[in-house]
N, C-alpha and C. Protein backbone atom coordinates (compact mmCIF):
# COMPACT_ATOMS: atom_id res chain seq x y z
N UNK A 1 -152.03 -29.39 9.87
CA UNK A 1 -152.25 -28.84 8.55
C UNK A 1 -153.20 -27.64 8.59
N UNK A 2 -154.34 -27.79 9.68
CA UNK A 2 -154.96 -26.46 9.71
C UNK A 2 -154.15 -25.22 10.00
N UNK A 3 -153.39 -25.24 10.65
CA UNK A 3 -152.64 -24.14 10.73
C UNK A 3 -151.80 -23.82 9.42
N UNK A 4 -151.64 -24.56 9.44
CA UNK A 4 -150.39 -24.23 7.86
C UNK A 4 -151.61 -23.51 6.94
N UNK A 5 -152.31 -23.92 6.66
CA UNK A 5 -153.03 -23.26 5.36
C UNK A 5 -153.59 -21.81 5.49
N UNK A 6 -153.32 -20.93 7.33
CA UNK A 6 -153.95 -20.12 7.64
C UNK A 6 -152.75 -19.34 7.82
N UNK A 7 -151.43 -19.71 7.54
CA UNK A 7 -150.17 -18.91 7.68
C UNK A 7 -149.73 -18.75 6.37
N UNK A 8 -150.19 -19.98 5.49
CA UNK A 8 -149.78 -19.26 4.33
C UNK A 8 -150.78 -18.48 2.99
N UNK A 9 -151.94 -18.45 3.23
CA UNK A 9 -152.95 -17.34 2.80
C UNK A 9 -152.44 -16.42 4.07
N UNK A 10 -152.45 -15.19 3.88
CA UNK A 10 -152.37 -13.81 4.38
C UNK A 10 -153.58 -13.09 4.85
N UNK A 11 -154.47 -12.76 3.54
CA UNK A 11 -155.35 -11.74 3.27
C UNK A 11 -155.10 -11.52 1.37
N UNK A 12 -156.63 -11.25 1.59
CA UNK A 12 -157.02 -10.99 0.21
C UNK A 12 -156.17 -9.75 -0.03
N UNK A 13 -156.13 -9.59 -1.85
CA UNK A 13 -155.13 -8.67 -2.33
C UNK A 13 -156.27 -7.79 -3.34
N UNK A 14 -156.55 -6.87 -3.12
CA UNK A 14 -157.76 -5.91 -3.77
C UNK A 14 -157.43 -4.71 -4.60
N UNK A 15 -157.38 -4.83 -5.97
CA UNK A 15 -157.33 -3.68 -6.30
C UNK A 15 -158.22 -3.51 -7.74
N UNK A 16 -158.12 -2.62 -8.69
CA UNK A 16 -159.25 -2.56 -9.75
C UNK A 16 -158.97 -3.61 -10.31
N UNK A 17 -158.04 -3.96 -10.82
CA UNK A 17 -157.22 -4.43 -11.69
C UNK A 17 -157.25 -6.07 -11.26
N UNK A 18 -157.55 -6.70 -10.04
CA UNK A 18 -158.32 -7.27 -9.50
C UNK A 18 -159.53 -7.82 -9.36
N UNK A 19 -159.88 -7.16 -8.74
CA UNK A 19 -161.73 -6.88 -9.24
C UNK A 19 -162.44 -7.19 -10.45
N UNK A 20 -161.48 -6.78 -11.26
CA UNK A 20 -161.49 -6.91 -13.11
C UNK A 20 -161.35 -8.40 -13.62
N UNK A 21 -160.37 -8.74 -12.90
CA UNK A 21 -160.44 -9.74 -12.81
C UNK A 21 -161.27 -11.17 -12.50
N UNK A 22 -161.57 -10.64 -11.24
CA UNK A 22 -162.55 -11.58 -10.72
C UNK A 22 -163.77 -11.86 -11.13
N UNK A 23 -163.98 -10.54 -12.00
CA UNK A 23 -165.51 -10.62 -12.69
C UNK A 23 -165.47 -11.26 -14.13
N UNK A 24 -164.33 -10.79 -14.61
CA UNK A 24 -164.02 -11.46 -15.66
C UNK A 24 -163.46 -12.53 -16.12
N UNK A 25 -162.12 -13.34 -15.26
CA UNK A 25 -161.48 -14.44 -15.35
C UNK A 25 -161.35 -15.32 -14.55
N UNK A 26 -162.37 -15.36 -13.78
CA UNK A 26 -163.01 -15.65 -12.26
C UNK A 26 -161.58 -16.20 -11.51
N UNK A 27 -160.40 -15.08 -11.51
CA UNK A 27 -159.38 -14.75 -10.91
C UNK A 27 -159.60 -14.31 -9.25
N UNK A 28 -158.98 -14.46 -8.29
CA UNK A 28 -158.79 -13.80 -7.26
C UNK A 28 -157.34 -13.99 -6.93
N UNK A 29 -156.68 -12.21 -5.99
CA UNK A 29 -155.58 -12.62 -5.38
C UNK A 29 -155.10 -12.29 -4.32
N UNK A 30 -154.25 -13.16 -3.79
CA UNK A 30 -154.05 -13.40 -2.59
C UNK A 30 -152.51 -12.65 -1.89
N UNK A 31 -152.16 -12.28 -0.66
CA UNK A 31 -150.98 -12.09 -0.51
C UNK A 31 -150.76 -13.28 0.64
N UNK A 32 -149.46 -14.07 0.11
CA UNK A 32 -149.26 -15.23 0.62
C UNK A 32 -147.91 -15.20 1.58
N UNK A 33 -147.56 -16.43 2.23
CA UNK A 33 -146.20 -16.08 2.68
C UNK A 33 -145.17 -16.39 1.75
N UNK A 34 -144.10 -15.62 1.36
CA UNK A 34 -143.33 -15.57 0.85
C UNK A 34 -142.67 -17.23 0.63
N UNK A 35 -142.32 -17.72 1.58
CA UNK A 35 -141.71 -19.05 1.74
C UNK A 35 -142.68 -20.49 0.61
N UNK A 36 -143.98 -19.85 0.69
CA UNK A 36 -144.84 -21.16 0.13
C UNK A 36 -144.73 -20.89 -1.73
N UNK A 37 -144.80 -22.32 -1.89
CA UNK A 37 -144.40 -22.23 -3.31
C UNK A 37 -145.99 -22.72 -3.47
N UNK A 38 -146.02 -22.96 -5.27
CA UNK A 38 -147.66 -23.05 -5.78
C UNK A 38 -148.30 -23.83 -5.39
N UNK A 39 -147.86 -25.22 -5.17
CA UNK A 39 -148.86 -26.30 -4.79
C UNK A 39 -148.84 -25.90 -3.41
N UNK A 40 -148.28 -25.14 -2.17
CA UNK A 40 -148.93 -25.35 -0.77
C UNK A 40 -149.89 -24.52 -1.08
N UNK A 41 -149.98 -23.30 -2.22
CA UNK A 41 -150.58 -21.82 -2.14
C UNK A 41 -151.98 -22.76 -2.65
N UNK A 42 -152.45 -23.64 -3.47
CA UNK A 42 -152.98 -24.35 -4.42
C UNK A 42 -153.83 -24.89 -3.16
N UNK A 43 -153.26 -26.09 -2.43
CA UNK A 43 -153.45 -27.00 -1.21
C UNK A 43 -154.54 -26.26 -0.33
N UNK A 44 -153.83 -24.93 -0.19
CA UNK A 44 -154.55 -23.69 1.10
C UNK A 44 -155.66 -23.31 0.96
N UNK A 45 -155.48 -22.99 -0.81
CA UNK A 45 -156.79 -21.85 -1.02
C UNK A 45 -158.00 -23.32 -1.32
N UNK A 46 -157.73 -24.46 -1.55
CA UNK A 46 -159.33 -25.57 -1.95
C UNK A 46 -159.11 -26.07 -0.88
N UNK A 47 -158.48 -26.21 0.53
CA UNK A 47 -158.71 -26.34 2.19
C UNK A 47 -159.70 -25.31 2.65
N UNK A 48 -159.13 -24.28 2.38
CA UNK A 48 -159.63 -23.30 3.52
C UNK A 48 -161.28 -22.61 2.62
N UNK A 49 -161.49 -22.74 1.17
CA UNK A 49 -162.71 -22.21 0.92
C UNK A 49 -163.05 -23.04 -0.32
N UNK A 50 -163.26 -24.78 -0.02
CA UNK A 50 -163.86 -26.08 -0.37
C UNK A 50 -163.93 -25.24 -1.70
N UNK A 51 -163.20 -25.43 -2.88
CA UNK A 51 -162.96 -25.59 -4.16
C UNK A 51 -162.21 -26.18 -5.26
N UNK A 52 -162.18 -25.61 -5.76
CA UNK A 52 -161.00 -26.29 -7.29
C UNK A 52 -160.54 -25.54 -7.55
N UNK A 53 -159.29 -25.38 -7.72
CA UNK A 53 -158.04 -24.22 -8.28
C UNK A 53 -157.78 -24.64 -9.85
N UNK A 54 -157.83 -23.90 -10.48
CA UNK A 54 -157.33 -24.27 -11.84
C UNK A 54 -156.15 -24.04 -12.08
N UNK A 55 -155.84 -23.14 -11.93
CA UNK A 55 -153.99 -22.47 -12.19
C UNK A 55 -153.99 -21.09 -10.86
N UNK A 56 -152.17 -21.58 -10.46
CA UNK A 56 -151.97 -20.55 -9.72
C UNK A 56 -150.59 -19.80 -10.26
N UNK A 57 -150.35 -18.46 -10.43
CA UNK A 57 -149.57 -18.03 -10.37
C UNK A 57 -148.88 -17.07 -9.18
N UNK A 58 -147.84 -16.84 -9.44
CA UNK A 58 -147.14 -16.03 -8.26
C UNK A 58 -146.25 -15.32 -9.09
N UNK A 59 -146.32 -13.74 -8.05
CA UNK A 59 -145.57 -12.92 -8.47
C UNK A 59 -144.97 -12.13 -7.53
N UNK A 60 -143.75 -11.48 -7.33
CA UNK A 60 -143.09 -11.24 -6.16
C UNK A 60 -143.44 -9.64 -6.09
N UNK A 61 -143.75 -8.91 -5.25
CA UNK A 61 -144.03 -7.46 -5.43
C UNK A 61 -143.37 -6.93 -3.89
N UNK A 62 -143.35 -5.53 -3.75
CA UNK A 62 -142.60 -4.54 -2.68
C UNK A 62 -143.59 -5.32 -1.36
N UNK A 63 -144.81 -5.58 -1.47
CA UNK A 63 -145.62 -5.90 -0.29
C UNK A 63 -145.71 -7.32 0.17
N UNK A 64 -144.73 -8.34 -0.47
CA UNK A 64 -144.43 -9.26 -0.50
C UNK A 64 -144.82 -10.72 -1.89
N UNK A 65 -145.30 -11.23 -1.61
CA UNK A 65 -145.92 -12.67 -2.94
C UNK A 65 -147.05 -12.66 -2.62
N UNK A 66 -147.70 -12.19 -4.16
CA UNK A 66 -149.33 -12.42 -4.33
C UNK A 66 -149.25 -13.23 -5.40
N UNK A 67 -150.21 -14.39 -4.83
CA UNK A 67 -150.79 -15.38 -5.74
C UNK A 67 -151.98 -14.77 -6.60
N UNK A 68 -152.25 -15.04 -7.85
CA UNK A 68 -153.86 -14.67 -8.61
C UNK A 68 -153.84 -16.62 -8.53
N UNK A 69 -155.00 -16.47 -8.28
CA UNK A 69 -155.71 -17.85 -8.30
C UNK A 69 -156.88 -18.18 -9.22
N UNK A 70 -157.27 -18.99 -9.93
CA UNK A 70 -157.41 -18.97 -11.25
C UNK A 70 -158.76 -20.46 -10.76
N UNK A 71 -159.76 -20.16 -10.39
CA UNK A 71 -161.04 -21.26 -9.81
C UNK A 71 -161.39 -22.01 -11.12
N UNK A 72 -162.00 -23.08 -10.98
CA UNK A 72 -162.22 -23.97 -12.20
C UNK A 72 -163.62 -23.05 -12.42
N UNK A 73 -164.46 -23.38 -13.20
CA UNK A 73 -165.59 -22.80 -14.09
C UNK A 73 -167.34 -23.16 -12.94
N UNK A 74 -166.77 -23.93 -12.51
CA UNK A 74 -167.72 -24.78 -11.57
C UNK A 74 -167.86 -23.99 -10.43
N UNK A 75 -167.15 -23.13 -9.93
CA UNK A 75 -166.60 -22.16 -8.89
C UNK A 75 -166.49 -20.97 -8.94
N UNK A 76 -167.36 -20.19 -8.45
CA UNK A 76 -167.65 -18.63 -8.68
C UNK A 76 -166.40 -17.90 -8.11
N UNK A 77 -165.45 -17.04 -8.43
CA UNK A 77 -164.31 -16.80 -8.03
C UNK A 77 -165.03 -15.06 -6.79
N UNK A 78 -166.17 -14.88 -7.34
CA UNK A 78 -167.27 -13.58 -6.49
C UNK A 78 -167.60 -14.14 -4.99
N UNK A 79 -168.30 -15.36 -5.40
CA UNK A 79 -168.73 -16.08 -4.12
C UNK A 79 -167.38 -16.45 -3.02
N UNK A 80 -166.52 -16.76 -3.61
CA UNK A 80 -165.27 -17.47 -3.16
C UNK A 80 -164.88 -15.83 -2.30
N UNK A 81 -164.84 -14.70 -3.23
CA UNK A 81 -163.88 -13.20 -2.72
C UNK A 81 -165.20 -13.07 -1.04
N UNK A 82 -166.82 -13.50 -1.87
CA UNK A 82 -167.29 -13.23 -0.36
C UNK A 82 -167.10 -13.66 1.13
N UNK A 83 -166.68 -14.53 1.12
CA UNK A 83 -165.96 -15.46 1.59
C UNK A 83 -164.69 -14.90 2.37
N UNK A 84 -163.58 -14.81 1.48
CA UNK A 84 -162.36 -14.11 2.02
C UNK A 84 -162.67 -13.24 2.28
N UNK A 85 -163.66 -12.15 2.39
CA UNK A 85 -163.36 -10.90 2.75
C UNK A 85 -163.25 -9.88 2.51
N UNK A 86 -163.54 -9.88 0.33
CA UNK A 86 -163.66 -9.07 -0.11
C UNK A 86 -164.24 -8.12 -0.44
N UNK A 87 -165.30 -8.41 -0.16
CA UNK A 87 -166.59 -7.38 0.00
C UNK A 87 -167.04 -6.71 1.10
């Protein structure tokens, strides 16, 4: 299972519009593997950086499937991006 959760997170997905996000809807997003549907994307991201997911969505784009991930209130979605890599 450790492996699985490190094939299907990618790398963080960064842009303003993003960012905007994260500060505001303590959103972050992810580019995932295409193949994983919400609950593995869900499973990966509170494995790999010990949290609570509140809602995940997915959306299909030219650079492949980015998840926005949606942290419960309890869970800094800033602390979480330091973490992945976003800063």
């Amino acid at each position: 299972m450790t492996q699985l959760r490190h094939r299907i997170i990618l790398h963080a997905y960064v842009t303003e519009k993003s960012m905007d996000e994260m500060e505001r809807l303590n959103k972050l997003e992810f580019v995932v593997d295409s193949r994983a549907n919400r609950a593995e994307i869900r499973r990966a991201v509170e494995e790999t950086y010990q949290c609570k997911v509140e809602k995940v969505n997915v959306k299909i784009v030219r650079v492949g499937k980015i998840a926005t991930v949606r942290f419960k209130k309890e869970y800094s979605a800033e602390d979480i991006g330091s973490r992945a890599g976003v800063f």
